[in-house]
Every structure is written in structure tokens, then in C-alpha cells.
Protein backbone atom coordinates (compact mmCIF):
# COMPACT_ATOMS: atom_id res chain seq x y z
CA UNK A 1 -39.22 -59.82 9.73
CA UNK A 2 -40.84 -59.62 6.48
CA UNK A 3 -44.05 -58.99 5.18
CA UNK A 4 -46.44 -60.01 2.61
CA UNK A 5 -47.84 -57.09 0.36
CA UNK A 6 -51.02 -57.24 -1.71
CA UNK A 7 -52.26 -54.13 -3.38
CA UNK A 8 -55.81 -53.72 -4.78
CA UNK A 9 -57.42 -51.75 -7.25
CA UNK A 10 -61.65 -50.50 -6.65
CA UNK A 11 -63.62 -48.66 -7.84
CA UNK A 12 -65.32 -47.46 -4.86
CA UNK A 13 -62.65 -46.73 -1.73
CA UNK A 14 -65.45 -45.72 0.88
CA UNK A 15 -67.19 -49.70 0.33
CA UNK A 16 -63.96 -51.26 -0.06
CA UNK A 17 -62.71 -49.94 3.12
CA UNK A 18 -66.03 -51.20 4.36
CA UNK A 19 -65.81 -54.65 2.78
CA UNK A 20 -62.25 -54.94 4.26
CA UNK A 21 -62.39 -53.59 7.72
CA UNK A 22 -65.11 -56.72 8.16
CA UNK A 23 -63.33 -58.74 6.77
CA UNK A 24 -59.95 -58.57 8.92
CA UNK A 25 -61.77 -57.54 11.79
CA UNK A 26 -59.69 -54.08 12.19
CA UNK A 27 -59.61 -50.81 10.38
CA UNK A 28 -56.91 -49.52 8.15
CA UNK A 29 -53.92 -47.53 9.66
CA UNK A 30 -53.66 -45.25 6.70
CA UNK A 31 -56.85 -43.88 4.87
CA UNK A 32 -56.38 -41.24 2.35
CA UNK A 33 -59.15 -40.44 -0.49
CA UNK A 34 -58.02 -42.74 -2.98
CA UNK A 35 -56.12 -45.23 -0.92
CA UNK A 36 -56.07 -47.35 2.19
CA UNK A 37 -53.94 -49.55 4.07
CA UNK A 38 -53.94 -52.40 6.35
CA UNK A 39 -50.90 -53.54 8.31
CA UNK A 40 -51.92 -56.88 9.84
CA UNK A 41 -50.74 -59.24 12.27
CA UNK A 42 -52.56 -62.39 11.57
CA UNK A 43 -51.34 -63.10 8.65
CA UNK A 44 -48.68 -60.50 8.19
CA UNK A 45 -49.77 -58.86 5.42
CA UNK A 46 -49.32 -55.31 4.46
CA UNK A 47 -52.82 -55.05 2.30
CA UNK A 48 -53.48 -51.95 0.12
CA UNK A 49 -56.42 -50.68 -1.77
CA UNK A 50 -56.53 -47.45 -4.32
CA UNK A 51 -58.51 -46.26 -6.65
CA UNK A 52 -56.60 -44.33 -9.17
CA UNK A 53 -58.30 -45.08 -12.47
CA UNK A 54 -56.89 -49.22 -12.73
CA UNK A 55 -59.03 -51.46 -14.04
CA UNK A 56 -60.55 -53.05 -10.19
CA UNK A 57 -58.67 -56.21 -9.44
CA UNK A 58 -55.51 -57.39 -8.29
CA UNK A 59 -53.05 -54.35 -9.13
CA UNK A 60 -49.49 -56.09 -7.65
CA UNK A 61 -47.97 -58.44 -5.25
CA UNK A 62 -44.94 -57.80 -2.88
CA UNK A 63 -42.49 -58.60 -0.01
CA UNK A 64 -41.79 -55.96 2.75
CA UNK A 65 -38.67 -56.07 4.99
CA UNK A 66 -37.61 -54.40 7.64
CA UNK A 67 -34.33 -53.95 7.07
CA UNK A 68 -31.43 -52.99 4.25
CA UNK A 69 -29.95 -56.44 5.05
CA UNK A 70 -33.07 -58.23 4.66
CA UNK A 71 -34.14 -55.92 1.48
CA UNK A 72 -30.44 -57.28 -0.01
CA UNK A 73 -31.79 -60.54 0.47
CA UNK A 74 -34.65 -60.59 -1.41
CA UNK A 75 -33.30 -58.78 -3.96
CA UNK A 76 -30.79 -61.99 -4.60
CA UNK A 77 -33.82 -64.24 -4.42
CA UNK A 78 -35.43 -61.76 -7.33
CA UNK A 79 -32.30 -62.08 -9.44
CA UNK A 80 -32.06 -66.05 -8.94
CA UNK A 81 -36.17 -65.94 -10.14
CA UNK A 82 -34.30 -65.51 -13.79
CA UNK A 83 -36.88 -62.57 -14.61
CA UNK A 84 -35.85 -59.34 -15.58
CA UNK A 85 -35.26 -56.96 -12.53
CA UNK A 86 -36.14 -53.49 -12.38
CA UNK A 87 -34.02 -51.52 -9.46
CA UNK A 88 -36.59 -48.65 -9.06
CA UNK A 89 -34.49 -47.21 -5.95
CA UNK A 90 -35.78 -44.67 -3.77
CA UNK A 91 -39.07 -43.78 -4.59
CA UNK A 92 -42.29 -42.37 -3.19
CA UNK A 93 -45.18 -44.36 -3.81
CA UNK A 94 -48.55 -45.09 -2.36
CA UNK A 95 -48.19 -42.05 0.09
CA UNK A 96 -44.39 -43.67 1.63
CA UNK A 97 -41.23 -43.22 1.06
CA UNK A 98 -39.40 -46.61 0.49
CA UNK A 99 -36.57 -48.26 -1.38
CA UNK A 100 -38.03 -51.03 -3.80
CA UNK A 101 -37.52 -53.38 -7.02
CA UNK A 102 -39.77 -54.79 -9.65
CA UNK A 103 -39.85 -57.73 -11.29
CA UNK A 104 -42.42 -59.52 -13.33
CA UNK A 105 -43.37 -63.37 -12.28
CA UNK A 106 -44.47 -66.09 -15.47
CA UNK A 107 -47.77 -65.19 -15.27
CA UNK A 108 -47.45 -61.23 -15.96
CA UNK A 109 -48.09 -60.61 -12.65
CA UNK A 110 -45.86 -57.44 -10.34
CA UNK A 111 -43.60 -57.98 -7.69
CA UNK A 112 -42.06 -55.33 -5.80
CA UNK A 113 -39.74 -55.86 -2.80
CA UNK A 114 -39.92 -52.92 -0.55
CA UNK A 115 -37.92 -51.31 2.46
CA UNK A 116 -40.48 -48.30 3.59
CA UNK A 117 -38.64 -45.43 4.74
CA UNK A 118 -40.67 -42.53 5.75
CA UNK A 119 -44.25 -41.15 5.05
CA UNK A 120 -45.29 -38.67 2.46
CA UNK A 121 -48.12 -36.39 1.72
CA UNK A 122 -48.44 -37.40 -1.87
CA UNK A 123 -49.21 -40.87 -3.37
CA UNK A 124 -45.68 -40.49 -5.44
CA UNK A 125 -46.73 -38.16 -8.67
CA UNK A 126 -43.20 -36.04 -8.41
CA UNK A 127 -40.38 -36.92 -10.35
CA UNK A 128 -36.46 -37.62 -9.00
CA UNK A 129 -34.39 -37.49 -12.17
CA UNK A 130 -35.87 -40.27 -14.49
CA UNK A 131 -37.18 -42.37 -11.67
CA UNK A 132 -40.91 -43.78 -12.36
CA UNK A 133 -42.31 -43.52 -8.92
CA UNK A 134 -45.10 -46.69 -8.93
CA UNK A 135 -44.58 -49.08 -11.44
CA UNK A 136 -48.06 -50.56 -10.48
CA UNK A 137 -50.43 -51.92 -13.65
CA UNK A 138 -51.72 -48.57 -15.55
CA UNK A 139 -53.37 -47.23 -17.93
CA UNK A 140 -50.59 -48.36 -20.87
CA UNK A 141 -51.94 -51.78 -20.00
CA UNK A 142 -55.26 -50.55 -21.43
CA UNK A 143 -53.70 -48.28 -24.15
CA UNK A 144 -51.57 -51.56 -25.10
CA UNK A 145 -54.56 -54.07 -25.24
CA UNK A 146 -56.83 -51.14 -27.66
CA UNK A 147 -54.18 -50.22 -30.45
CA UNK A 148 -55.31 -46.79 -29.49
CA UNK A 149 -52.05 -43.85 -29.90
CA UNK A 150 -50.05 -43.41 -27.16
CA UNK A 151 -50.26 -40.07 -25.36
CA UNK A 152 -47.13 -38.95 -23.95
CA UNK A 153 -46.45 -35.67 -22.06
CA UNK A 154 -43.51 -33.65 -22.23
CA UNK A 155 -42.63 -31.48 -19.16
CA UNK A 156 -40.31 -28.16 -18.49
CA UNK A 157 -40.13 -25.74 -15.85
CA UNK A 158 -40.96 -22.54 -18.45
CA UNK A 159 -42.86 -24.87 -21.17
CA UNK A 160 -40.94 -21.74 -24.18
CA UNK A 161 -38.72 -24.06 -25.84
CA UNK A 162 -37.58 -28.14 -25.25
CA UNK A 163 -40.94 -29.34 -24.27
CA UNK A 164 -42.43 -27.64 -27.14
CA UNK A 165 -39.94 -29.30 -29.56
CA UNK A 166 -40.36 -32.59 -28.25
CA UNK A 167 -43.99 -32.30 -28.96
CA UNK A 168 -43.58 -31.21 -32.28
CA UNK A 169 -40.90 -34.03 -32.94
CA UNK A 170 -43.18 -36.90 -31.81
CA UNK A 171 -46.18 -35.50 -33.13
CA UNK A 172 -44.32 -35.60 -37.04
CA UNK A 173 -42.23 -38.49 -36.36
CA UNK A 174 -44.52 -41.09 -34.14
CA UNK A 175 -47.69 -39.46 -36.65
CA UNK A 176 -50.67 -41.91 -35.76
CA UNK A 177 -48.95 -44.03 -33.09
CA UNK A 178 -48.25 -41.01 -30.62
CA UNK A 179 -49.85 -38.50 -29.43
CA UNK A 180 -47.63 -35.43 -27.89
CA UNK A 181 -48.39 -32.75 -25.40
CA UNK A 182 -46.23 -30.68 -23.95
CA UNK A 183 -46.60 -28.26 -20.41
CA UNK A 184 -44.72 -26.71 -17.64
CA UNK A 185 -44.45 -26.42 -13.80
CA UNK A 186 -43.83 -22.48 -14.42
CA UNK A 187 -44.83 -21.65 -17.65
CA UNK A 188 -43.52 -18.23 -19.08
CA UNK A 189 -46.96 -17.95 -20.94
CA UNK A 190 -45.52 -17.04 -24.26
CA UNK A 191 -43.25 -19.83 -26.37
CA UNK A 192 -39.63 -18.82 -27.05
CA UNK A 193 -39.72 -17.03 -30.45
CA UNK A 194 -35.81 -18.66 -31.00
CA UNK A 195 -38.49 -21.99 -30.99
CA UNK A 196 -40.65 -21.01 -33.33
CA UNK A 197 -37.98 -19.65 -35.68
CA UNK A 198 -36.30 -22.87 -35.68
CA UNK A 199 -39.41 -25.07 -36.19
CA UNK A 200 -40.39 -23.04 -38.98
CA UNK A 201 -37.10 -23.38 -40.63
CA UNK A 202 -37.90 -27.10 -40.08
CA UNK A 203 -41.23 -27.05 -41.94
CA UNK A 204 -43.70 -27.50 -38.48
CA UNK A 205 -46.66 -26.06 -38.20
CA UNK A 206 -46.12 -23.22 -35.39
CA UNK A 207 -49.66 -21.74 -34.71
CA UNK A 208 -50.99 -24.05 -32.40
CA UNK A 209 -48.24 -24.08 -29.83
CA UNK A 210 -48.47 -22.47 -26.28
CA UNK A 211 -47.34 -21.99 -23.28
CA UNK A 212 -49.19 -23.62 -20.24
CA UNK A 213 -48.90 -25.13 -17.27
CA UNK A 214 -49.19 -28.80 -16.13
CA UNK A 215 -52.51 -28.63 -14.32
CA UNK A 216 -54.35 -28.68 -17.37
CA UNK A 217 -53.44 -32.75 -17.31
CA UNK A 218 -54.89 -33.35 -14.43
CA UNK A 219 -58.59 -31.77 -14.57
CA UNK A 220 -61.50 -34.22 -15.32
CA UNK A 221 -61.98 -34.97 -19.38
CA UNK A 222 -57.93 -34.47 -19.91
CA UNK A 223 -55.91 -36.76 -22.25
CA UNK A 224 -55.24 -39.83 -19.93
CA UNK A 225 -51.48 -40.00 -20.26
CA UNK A 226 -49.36 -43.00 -20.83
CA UNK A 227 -45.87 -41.40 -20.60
CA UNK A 228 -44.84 -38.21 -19.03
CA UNK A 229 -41.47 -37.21 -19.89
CA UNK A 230 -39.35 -34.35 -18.24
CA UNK A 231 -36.64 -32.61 -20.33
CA UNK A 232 -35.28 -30.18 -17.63
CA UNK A 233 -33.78 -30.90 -14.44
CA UNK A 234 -36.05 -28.00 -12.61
CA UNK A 235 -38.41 -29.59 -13.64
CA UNK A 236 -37.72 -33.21 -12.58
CA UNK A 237 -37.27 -32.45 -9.30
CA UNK A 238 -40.65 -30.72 -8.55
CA UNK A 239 -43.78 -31.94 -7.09
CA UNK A 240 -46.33 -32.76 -10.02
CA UNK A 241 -50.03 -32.91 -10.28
CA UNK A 242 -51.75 -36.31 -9.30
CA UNK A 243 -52.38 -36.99 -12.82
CA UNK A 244 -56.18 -39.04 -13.34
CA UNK A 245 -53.80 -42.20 -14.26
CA UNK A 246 -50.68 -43.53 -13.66
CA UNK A 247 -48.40 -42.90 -16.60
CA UNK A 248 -44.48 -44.73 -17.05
CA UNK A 249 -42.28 -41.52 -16.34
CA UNK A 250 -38.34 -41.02 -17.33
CA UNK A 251 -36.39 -38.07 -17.23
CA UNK A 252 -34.49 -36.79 -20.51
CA UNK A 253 -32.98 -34.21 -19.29
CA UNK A 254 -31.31 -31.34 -21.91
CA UNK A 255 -29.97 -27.79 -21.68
CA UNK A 256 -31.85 -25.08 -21.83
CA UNK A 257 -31.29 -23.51 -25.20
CA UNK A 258 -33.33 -20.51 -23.82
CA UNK A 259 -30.24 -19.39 -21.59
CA UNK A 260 -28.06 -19.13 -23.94
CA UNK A 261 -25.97 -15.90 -24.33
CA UNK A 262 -23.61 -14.78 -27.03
CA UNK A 263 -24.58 -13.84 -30.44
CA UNK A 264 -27.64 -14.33 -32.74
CA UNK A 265 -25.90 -17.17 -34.32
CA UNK A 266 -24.52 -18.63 -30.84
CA UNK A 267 -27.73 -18.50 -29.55
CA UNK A 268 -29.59 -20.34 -32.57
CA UNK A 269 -26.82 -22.99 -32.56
CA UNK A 270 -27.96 -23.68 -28.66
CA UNK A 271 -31.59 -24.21 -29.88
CA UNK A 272 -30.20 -26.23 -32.62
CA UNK A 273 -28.68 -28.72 -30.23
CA UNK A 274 -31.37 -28.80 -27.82
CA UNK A 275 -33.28 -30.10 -30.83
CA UNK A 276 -31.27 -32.77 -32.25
CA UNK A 277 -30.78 -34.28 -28.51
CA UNK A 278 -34.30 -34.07 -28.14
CA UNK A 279 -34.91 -35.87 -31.95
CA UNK A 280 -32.19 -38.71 -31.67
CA UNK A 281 -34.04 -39.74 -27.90
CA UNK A 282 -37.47 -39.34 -29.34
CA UNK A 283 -36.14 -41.11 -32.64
CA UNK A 284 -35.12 -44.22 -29.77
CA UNK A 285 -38.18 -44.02 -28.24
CA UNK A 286 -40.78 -44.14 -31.61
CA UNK A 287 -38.74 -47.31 -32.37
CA UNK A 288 -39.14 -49.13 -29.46
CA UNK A 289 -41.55 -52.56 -29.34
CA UNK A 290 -43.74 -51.10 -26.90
CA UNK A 291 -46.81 -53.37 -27.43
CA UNK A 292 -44.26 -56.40 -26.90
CA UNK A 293 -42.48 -55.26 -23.94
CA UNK A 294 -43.13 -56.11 -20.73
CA UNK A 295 -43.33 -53.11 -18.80
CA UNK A 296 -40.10 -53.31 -16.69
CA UNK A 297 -38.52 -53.76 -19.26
CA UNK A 298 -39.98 -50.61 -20.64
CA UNK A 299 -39.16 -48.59 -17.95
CA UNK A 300 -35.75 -49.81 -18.45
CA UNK A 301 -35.26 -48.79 -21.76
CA UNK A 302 -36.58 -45.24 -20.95
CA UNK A 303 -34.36 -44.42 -18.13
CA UNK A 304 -31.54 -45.93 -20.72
CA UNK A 305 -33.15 -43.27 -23.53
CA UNK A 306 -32.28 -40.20 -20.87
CA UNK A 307 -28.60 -41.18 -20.79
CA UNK A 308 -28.30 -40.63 -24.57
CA UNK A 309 -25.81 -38.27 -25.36
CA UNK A 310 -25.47 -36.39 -28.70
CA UNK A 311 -21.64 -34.96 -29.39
CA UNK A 312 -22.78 -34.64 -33.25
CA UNK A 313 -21.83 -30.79 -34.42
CA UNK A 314 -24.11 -30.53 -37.16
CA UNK A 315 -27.40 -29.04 -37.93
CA UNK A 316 -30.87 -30.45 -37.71
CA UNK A 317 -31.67 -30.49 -41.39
């Protein structure tokens, strides 16, 4: 049997859990301290609340099932809607494990169709190879509406080589409409000197670069973060901080240069690669109609960046 799914965004989770429990009468099977849940009977709804930095208001609608045979069918019923559908897969989101799909109705609003698998400790902040784990309304709605730069967050397990190109990339190429950082789960604490070599060669500015972990995006005052972007696999599959928003996430993967073996000049070639990959996807990326895109469609077109494969031999000039 299905289930209606409305999901809430407040500013103040202690009075809307109040406001709420009045109002239906019961109080919420799943309270966390920057979420809450209501499964209800009469009407079956499955009604959500967070506060997670969203502007307050309605965040998303949805459909529950019970069921893969019943989440197959509303899947159809999304496709036959004639709006573009976003197969998000398994996911964890709002502290559950589920299976779900997005899809935008005429009046901007998000739909997700759901089959909720398990529970989970975490309100869905990790990454599973290049899948964005809630696609509820976030803070690139705001960034989208002010013309301010987006700020976009590349991640690595040892933050010494790819997520410090990447930054530098964006930062030169995306100059005024993006704004790159760049961290790591386990960061080595010193940046790969093959790294700096190479950027120098390229004609970046070195002396601000460090290594550092991840954390420092998720204390009070940090940049609030519209993408976050991992470029390792490690990296991708780890548990990340709850970061103060909700940023669009993809996964663009690339091999570590940093492992290379061989020679002096086998070794720069590696770092050489890792770059180019890493400036043809961010090359993609800077060109895309952001402001104009819908952001399923987005998401999309991310996930479709991270299969982007580079068999070009030649160096980065």
C-alpha cells in the first residue's frame, strides 16, 4: 500500500515538533536533532520536518511503496508524467536507507518515489560513487536566485595531489563564477611536491595550497557549499561530514597520480594525466547552463561528467 510523503523545512525543530504533534494528535516515530518524522494512519501520510539550513517551507513531495513491484509502478507513472526523471537508486537520505527517483512536476516542485529499506545513523552526507544522496531543494536554489559564485568542493582521501588540481583548475578557468576548495578524508598534511612542480610549470600560483581535512567545511562560518565533488574512489565511499547545507554531489573519480612508480619522467607523465582528466571534466562542468537547469537535470549531467574518459596522450600545455 502506498503512502503519501510531504517533507518540511523549519527553522525551529523543537516548536515544529510541537506544532505538529497537536496537530495530528500523535508524536513522531523518528526524532533526531535536525529532523522528525511522522508515519500516520489517518491520512496515510509519511510527514517529515528538518532543519538543515532550507529556506522554511515546503522542501518536496513524494509517494512511498511498500514494495519493488509497487516502486516499478510508480516509476512508469513518473515516466508517462513526460518530465525528466532522475533514477537516484539506492541512497541514504533523511536518516533511511531507501531506493528512490526524482522528478520535477510543472510547477518546479520535487517528487521522489521511494521504497525505504533500512535505517541509518546519518541523514545521508556519505557518498556511493557519484550518487547525490537527497536531491531535496538546497542551498544552489539560493546561490541560483543571487548571481553569487558557486562554491564547489573537491574531495580526496590524502587531499596531496587531484583535489588540489581541481581547485586550481576551476579557480583559473570558472574565475568569478566559481569558487574552488579542495580537502580530504585523510589528509597527508603536506601537498605532493610532483603537484606543485606541475602547477608551476603551468603558471598557478602554488603558495596558498594545503593539505587539510574535510571537517573544516562543516564548522559554523564555513563556505556554504553548492557542489562537492569526489575525485578518488577512497574517498567516495567514506562517511562525510554533515555539511551546514545540502550541496548537489557527483563522483569524478581519477587515478591517483601520487602512486605512481617508475621513473622521474613516468611518474610526472601520471600527474600529467591526472590533470588533463581532471581539466577536460571541469572544462564540461564551467560550461554547463547551470542557472537554467532544472536541478535533476543537473544532477544528471554531473553523474554524466564522471564517466568522461580522456585516452588523449599529450601534455597539458
Amino acid at each position: 500500500m502506498k503512502r503519501m510523503h510531504v517533507h518540511v523545512s523549519v527553522e525551529n525543530i523543537d516548536n515544529a515538533i510541537g506544532f505538529y504533534s497537536a496537530l495530528f494528535a500523535a508524536k513522531p516515530s523518528v526524532v533526531k536533532n535536525d529532523y522528525a518524522k511522522w508515519m500516520l494512519d489517518d491520512p496515510r501520510v509519511n510527514f517529515a520536518i528538518s532543519s538543515r539550513g532550507n529556506n522554511p517551507g515546503l522542501d518536496h513531495l513524494g509517494i512511498q511503496v511498500e514494495s519493488e513491484s509497487e516502486l516499478q509502478e510508480v516509476y512508469s507513472r513518473l515516466r508517462e508524467a513526460g518530465q525528466n526523471v532522475i533514477e537516484q537508486g539506492k541512497t541514504t537520505c533523511c536518516y533511511a536507507k531507501s531506493e528512490k527517483s526524482w522528478v520535477d512536476d510543472p510547477a518546479g516542485i520535487s517528487w521522489e518515489a521511494f521504497l525505504t529499506t533500512g535505517e541509518s545513523t546519518n541523514y545521508g552526507s556519505s557518498f556511493d560513487t557519484g550518487r547525490a544522496h537527497c536531491l531535496c531543494k538546497s542551498v544552489l536554489r539560493a546561490s541560483i536566485m543571487s548571481d553569487r559564485p558557486f562554491n564547489v568542493l573537491f574531495l580526496c582521501t590524502g587531499n596531496s595531489a587531484r583535489s588540489i588540481m581541481a581547485e586550481a583548475i576551476l579557480n583559473k578557468i570558472g574565475h568569478e563564477k566559481f569558487h574552488a576548495f579542495n580537502a580530504g578524508s585523510q589528509p597527508k598534511g603536506q601537498v605532493n611536491s610532483n603537484t606543485i612542480q606541475l602547477l608551476r610549470s603551468l603558471n598557478y600560483e602554488t603558495s596558498h595550497f594545503r593539505s587539510k581535512s574535510w571537517a573544516e567545511f562543516a564548522k559554523p562560518g564555513a563556505p556554504p557549499l553548492d557542489f562537492v565533488f569526489t575525485v578518488c574512489d577512497n574517498a567516495a565511499g567514506e562517511t562525510c561530514p554533515v555539511w551546514p547545507v545540502q550541496p548537489m554531489t557527483a563522483h569524478w573519480g581519477v587515478p591517483d597520480p601520487a602512486e605512481a612508480k617508475g621513473s622521474e619522467a613516468e611518474i610526472g607523465l601520471a600527474f600529467k594525466d591526472a590533470y588533463r582528466m581532471l581539466s577536460q571534466r571541469i572544462g564540461i562542468f564551467t560550461a554547463l547552463p547551470i542557472r537554467s537547469l532544472d536541478k535533476l537535470s543537473l544532477q544528471q549531467k554531473l553523474r554524466e561528467i564522471g564517466r568522461v574518459t580522456d585516452a588523449v596522450t599529450k601534455e597539458p600545455t
